[in-house]
PDB file of N, CA and C in Angstrom:
ATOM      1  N   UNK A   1     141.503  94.977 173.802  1.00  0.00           N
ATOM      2  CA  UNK A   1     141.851  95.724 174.984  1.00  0.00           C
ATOM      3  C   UNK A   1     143.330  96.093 174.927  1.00  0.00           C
ATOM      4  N   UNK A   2     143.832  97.721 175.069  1.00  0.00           N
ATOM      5  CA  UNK A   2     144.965  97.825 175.520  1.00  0.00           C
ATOM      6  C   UNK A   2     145.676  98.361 174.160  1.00  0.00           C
ATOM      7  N   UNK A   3     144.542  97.791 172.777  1.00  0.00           N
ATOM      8  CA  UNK A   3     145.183  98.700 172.031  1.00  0.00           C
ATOM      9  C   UNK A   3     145.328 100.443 172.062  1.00  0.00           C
ATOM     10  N   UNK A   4     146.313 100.632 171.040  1.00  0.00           N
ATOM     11  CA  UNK A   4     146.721 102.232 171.149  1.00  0.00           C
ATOM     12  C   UNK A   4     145.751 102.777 169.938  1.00  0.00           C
ATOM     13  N   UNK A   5     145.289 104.220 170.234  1.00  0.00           N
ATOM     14  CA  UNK A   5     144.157 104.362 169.632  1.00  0.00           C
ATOM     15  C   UNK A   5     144.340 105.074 168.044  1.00  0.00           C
ATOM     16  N   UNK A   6     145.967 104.879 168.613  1.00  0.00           N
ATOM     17  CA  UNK A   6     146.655 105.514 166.914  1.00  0.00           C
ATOM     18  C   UNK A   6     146.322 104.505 165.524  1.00  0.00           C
ATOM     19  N   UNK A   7     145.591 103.182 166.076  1.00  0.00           N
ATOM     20  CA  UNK A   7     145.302 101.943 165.190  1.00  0.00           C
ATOM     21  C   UNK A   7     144.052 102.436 164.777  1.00  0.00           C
ATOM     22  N   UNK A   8     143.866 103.291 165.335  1.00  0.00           N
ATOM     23  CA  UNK A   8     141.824 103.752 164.570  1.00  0.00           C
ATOM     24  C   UNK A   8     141.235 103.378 163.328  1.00  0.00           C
ATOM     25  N   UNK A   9     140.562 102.974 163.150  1.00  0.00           N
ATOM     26  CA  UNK A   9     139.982 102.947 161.184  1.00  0.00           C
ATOM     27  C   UNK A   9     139.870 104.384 161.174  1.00  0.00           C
ATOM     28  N   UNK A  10     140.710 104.520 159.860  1.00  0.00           N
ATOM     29  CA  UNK A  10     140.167 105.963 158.835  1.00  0.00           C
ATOM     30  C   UNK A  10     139.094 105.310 158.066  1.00  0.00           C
ATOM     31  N   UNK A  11     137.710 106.278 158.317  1.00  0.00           N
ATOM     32  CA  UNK A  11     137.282 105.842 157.677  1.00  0.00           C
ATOM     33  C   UNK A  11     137.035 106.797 156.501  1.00  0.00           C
ATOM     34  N   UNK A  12     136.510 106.625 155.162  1.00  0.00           N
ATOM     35  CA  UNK A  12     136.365 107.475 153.899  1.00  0.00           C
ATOM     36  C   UNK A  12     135.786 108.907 154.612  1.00  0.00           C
ATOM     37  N   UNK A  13     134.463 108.667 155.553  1.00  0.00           N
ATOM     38  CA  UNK A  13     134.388 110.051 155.607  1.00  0.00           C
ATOM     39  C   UNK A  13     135.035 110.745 156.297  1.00  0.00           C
ATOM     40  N   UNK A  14     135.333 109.984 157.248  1.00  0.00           N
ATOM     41  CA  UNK A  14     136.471 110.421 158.703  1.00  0.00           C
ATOM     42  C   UNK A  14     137.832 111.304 157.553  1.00  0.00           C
ATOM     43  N   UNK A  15     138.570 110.589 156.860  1.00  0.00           N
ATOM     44  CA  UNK A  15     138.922 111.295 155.543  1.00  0.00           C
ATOM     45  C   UNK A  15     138.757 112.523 155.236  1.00  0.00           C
ATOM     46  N   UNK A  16     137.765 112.728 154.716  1.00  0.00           N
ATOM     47  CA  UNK A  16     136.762 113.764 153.462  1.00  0.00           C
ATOM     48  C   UNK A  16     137.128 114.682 155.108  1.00  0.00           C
ATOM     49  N   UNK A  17     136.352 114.481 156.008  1.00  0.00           N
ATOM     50  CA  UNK A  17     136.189 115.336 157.309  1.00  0.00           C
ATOM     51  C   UNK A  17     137.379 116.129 157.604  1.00  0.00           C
ATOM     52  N   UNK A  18     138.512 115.442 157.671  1.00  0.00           N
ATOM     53  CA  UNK A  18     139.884 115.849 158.100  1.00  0.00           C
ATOM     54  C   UNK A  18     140.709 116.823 156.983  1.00  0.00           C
ATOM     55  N   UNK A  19     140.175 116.447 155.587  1.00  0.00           N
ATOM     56  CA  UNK A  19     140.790 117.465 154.477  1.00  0.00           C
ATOM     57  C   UNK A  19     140.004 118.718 154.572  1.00  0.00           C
ATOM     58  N   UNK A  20     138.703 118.343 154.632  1.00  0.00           N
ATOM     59  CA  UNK A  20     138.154 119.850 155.181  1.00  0.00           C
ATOM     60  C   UNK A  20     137.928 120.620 156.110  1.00  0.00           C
ATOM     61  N   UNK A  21     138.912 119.792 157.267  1.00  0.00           N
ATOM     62  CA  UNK A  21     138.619 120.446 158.666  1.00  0.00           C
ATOM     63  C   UNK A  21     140.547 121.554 158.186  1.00  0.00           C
ATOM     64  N   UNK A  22     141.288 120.968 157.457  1.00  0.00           N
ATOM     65  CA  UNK A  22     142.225 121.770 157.457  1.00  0.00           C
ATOM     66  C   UNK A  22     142.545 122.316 156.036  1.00  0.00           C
ATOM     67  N   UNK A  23     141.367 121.926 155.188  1.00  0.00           N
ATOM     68  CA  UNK A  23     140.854 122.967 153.547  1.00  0.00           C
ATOM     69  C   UNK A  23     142.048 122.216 152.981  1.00  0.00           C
ATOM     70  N   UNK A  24     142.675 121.258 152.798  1.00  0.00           N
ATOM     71  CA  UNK A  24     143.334 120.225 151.861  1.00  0.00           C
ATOM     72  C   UNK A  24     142.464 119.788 150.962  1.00  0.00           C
ATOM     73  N   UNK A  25     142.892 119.980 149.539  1.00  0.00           N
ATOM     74  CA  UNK A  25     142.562 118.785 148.313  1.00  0.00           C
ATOM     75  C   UNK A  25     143.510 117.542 148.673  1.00  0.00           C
ATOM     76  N   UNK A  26     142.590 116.795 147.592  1.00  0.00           N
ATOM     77  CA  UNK A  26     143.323 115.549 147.640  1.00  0.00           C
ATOM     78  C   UNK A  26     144.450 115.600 147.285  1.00  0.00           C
ATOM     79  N   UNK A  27     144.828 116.535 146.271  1.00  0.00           N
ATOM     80  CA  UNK A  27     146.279 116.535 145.793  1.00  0.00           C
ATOM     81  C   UNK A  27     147.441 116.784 147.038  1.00  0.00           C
ATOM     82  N   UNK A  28     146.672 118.282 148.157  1.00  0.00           N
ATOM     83  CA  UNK A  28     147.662 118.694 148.852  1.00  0.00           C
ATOM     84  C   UNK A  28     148.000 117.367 150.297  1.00  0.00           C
ATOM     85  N   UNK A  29     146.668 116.492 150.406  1.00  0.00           N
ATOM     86  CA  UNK A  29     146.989 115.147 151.039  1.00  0.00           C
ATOM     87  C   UNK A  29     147.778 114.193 150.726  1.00  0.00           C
ATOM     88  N   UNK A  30     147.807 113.621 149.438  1.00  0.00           N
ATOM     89  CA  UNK A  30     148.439 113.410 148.426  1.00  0.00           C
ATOM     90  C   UNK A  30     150.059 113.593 148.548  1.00  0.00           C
ATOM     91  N   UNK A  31     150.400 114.694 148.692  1.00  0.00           N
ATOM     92  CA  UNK A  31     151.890 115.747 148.696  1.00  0.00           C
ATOM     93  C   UNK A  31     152.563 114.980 149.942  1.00  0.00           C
ATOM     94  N   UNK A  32     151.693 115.437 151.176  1.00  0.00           N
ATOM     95  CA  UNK A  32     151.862 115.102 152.340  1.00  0.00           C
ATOM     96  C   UNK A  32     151.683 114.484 152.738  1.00  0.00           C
ATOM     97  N   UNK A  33     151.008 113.109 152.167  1.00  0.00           N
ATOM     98  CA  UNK A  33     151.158 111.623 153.076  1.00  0.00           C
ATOM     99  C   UNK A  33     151.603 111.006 152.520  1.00  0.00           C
ATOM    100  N   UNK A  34     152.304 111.355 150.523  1.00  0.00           N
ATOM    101  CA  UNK A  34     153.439 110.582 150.050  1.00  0.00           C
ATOM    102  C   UNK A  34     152.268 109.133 149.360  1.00  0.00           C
ATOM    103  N   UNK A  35     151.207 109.281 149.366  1.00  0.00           N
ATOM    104  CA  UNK A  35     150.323 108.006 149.074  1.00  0.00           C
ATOM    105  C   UNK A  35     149.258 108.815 147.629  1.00  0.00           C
ATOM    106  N   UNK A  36     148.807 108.091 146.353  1.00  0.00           N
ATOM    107  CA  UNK A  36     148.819 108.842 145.103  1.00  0.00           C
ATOM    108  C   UNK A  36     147.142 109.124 145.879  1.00  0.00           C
ATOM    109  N   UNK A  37     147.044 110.276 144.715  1.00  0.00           N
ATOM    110  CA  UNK A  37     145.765 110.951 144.870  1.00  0.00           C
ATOM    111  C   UNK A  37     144.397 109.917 144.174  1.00  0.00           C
ATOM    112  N   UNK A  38     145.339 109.100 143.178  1.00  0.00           N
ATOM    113  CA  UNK A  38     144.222 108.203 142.847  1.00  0.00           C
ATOM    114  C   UNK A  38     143.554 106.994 144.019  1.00  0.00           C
ATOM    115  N   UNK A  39     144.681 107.033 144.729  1.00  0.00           N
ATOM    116  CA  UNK A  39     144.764 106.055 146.147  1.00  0.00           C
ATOM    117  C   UNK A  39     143.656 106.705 146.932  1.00  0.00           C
ATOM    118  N   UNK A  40     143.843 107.988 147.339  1.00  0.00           N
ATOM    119  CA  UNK A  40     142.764 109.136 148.067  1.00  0.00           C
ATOM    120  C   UNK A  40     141.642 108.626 147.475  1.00  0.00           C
ATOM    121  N   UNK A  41     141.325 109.464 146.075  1.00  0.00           N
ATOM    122  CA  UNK A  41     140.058 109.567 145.427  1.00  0.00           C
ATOM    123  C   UNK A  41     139.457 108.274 145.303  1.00  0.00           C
ATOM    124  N   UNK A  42     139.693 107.366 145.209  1.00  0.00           N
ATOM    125  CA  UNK A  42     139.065 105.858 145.541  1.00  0.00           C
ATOM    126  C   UNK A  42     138.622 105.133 146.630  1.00  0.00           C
ATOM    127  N   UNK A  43     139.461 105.776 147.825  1.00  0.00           N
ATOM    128  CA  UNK A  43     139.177 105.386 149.086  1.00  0.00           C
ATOM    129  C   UNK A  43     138.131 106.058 149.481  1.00  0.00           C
ATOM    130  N   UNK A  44     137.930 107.618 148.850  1.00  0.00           N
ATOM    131  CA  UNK A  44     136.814 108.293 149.929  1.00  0.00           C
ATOM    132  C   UNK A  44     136.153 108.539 149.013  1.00  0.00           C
ATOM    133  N   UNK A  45     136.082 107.964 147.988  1.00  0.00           N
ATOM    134  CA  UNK A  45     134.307 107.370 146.805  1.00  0.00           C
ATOM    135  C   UNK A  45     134.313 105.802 146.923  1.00  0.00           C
ATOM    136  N   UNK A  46     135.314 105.316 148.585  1.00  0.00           N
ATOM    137  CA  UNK A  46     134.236 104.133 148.627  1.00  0.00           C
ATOM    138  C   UNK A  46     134.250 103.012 147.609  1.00  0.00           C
ATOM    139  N   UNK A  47     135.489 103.185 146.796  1.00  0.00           N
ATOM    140  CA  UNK A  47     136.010 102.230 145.345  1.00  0.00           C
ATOM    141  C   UNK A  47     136.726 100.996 146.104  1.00  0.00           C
ATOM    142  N   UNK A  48     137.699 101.369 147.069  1.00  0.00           N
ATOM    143  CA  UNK A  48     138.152 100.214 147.451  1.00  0.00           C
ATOM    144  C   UNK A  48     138.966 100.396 148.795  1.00  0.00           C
ATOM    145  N   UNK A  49     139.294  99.292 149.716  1.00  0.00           N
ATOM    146  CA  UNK A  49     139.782 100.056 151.251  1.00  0.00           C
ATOM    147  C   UNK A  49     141.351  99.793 150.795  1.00  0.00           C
ATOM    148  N   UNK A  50     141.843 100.614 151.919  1.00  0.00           N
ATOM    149  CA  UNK A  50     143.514 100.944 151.929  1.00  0.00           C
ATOM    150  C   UNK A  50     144.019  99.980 153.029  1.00  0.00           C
ATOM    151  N   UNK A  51     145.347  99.750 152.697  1.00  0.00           N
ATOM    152  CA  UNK A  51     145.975  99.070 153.923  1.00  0.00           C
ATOM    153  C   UNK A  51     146.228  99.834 155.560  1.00  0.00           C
ATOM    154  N   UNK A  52     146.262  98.727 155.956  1.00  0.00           N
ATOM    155  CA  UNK A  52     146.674  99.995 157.421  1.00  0.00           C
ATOM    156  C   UNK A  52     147.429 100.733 157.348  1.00  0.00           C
ATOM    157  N   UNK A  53     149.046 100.100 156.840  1.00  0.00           N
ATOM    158  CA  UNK A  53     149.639 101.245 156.678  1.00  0.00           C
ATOM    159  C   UNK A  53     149.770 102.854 155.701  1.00  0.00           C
ATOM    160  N   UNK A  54     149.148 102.262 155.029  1.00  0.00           N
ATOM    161  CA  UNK A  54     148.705 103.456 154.374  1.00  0.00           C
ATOM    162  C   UNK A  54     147.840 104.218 155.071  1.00  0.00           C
ATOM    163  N   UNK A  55     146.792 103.572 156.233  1.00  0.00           N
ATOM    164  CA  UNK A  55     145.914 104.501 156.735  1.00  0.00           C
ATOM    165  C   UNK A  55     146.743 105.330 157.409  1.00  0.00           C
ATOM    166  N   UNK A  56     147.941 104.531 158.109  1.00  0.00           N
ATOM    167  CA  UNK A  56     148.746 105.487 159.091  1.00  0.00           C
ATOM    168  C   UNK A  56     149.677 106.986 158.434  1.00  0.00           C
ATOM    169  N   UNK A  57     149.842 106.503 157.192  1.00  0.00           N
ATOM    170  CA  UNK A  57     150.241 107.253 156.672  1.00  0.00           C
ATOM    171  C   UNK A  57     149.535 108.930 156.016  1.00  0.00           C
ATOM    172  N   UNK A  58     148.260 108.377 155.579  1.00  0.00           N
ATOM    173  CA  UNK A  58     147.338 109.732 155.852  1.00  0.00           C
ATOM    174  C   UNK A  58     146.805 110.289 157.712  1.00  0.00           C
ATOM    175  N   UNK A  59     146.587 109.380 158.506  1.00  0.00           N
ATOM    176  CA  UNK A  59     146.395 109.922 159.774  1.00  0.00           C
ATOM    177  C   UNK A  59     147.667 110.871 160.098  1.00  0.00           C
ATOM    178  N   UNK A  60     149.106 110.205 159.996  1.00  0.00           N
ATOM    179  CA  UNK A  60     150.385 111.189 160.331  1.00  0.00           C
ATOM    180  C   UNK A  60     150.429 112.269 159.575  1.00  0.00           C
ATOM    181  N   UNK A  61     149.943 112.449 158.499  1.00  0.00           N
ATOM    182  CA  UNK A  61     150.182 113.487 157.816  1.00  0.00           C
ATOM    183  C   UNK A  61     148.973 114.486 158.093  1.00  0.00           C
ATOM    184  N   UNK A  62     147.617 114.089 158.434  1.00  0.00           N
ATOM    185  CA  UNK A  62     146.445 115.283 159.324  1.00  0.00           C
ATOM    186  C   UNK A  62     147.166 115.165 160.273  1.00  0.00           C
ATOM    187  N   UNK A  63     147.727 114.733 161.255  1.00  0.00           N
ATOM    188  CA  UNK A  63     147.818 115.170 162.654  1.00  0.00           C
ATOM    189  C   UNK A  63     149.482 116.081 162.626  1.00  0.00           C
ATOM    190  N   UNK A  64     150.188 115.592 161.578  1.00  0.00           N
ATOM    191  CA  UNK A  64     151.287 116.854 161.676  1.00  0.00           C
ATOM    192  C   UNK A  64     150.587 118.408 160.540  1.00  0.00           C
ATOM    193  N   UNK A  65     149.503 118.274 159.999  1.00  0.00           N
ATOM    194  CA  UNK A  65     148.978 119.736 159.460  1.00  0.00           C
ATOM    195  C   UNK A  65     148.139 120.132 160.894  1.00  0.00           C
ATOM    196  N   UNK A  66     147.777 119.343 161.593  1.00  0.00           N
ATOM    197  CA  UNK A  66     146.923 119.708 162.958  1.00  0.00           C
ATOM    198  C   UNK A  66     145.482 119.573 163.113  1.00  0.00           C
ATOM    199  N   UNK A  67     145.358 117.972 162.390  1.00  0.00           N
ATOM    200  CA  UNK A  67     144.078 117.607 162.856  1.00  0.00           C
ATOM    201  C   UNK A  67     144.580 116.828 164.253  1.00  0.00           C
ATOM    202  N   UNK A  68     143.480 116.490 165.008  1.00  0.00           N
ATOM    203  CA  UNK A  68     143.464 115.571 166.207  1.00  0.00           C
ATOM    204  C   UNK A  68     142.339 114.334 166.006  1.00  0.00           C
ATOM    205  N   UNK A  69     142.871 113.478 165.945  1.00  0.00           N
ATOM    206  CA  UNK A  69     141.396 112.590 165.780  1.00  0.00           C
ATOM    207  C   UNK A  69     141.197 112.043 167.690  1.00  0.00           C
ATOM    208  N   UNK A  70     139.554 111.799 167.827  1.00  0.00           N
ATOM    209  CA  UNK A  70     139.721 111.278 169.301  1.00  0.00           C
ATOM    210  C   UNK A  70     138.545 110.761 169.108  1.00  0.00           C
ATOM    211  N   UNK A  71     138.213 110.191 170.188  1.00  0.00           N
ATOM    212  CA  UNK A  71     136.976 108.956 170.507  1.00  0.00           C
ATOM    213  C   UNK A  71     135.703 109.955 170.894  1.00  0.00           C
ATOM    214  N   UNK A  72     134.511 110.430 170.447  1.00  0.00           N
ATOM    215  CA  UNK A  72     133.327 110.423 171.001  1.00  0.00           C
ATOM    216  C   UNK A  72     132.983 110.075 171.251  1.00  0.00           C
ATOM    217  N   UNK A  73     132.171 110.381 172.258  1.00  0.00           N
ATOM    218  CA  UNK A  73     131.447 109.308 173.610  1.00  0.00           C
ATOM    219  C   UNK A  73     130.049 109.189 172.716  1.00  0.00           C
ATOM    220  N   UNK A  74     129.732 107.681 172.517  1.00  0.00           N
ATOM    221  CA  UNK A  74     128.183 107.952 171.747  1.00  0.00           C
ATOM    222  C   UNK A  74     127.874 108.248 170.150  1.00  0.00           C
ATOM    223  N   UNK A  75     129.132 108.679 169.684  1.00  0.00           N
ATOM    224  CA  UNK A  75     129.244 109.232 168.095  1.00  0.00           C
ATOM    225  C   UNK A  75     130.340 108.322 167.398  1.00  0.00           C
ATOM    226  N   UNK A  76     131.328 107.630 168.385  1.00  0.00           N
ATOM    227  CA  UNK A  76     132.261 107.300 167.286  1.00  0.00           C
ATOM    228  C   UNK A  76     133.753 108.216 167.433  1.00  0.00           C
ATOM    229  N   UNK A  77     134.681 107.999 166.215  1.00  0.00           N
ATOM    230  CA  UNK A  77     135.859 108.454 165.894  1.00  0.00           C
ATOM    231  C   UNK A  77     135.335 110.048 165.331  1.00  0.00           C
ATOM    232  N   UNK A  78     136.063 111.234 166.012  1.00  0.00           N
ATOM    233  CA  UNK A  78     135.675 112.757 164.966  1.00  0.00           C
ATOM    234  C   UNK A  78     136.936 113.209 165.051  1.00  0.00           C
ATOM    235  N   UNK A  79     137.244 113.734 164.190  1.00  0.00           N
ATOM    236  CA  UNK A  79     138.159 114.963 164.333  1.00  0.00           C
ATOM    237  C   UNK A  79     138.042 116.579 164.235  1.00  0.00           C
ATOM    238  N   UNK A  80     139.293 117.471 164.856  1.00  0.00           N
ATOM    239  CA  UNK A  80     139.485 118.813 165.376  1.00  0.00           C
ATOM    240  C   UNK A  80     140.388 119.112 164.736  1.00  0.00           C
ATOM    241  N   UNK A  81     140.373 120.160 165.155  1.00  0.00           N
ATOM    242  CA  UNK A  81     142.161 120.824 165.198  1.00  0.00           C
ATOM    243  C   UNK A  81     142.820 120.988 166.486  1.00  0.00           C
ATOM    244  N   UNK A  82     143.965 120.695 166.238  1.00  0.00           N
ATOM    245  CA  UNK A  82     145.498 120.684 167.423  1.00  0.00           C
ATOM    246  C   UNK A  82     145.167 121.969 168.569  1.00  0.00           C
ATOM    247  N   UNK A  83     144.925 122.918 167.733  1.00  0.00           N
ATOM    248  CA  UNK A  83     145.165 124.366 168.473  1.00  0.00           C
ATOM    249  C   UNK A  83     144.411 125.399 167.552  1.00  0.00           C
ATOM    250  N   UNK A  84     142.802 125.498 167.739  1.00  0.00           N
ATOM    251  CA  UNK A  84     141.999 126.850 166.908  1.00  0.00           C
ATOM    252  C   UNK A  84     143.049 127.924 167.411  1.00  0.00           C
ATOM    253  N   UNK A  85     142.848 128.654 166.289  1.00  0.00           N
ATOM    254  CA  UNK A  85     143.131 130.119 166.257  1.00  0.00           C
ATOM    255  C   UNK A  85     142.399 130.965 167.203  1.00  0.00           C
ATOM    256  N   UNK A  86     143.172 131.810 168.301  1.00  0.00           N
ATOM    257  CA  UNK A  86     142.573 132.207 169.087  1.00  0.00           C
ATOM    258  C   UNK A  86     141.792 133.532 168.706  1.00  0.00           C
ATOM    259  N   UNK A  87     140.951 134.229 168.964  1.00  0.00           N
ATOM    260  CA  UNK A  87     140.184 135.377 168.120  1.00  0.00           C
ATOM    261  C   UNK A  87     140.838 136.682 168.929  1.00  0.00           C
ATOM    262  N   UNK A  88     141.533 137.291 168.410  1.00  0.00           N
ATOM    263  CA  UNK A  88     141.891 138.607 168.522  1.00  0.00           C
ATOM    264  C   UNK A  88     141.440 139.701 169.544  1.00  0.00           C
ATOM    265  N   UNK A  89     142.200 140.111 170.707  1.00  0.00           N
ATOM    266  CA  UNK A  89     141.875 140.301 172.699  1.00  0.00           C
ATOM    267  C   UNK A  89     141.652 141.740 171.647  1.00  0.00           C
ATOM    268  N   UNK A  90     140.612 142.357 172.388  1.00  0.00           N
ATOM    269  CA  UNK A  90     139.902 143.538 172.771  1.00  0.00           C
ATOM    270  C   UNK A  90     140.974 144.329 173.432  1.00  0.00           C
ATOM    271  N   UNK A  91     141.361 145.229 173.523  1.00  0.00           N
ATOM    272  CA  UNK A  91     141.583 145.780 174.859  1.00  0.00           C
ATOM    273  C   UNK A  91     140.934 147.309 174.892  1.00  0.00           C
ATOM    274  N   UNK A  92     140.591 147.557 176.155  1.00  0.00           N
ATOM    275  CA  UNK A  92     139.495 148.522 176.295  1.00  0.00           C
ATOM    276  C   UNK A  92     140.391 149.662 176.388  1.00  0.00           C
TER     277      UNK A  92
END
């Protein structure tokens, strides 16, 4: 109780989900969370788990490209994006 929900498990697919919710390879995750790609590619084939801080370290790095991770009611941990692209106003 009372924890902050920034402690979330990443989990491998929660992972995989978030590189393709913002079209990152592992390499360009990799770049940007400063943690090796062999570290990535092992964690999300499920080879072996990461420390927390390392989890925090890939979560900070989706949520500054503009994923959002949040709680589903009934489903679990999912992630979004920060701010979709809004689709281009009509004007008549």
């Amino acid at each position: 109780m009372g924890q902050d929900t920034r402690q979330m498990i990443l989990t491998p697919a929660l992972c995989r989900a978030a590189r393709g919710l913002l079209d990152w390879t592992q390499s360009d995750l990799a770049e940007r969370s400063e943690v090796s790609r062999s570290t990535i590619r092992d964690y999300e084939g499920c080879r072996h788990d990461i420390h927390r801080a390392t989890a925090a370290q890939l979560r900070r790095a989706f949520e500054d490209g503009g994923a959002m991770f949040m709680e589903v009611e009934g489903c679990g941990m999912g992630v979004c994006q920060k701010h979709a692209p809004l689709p281009p106003q009509q004007h008549p």
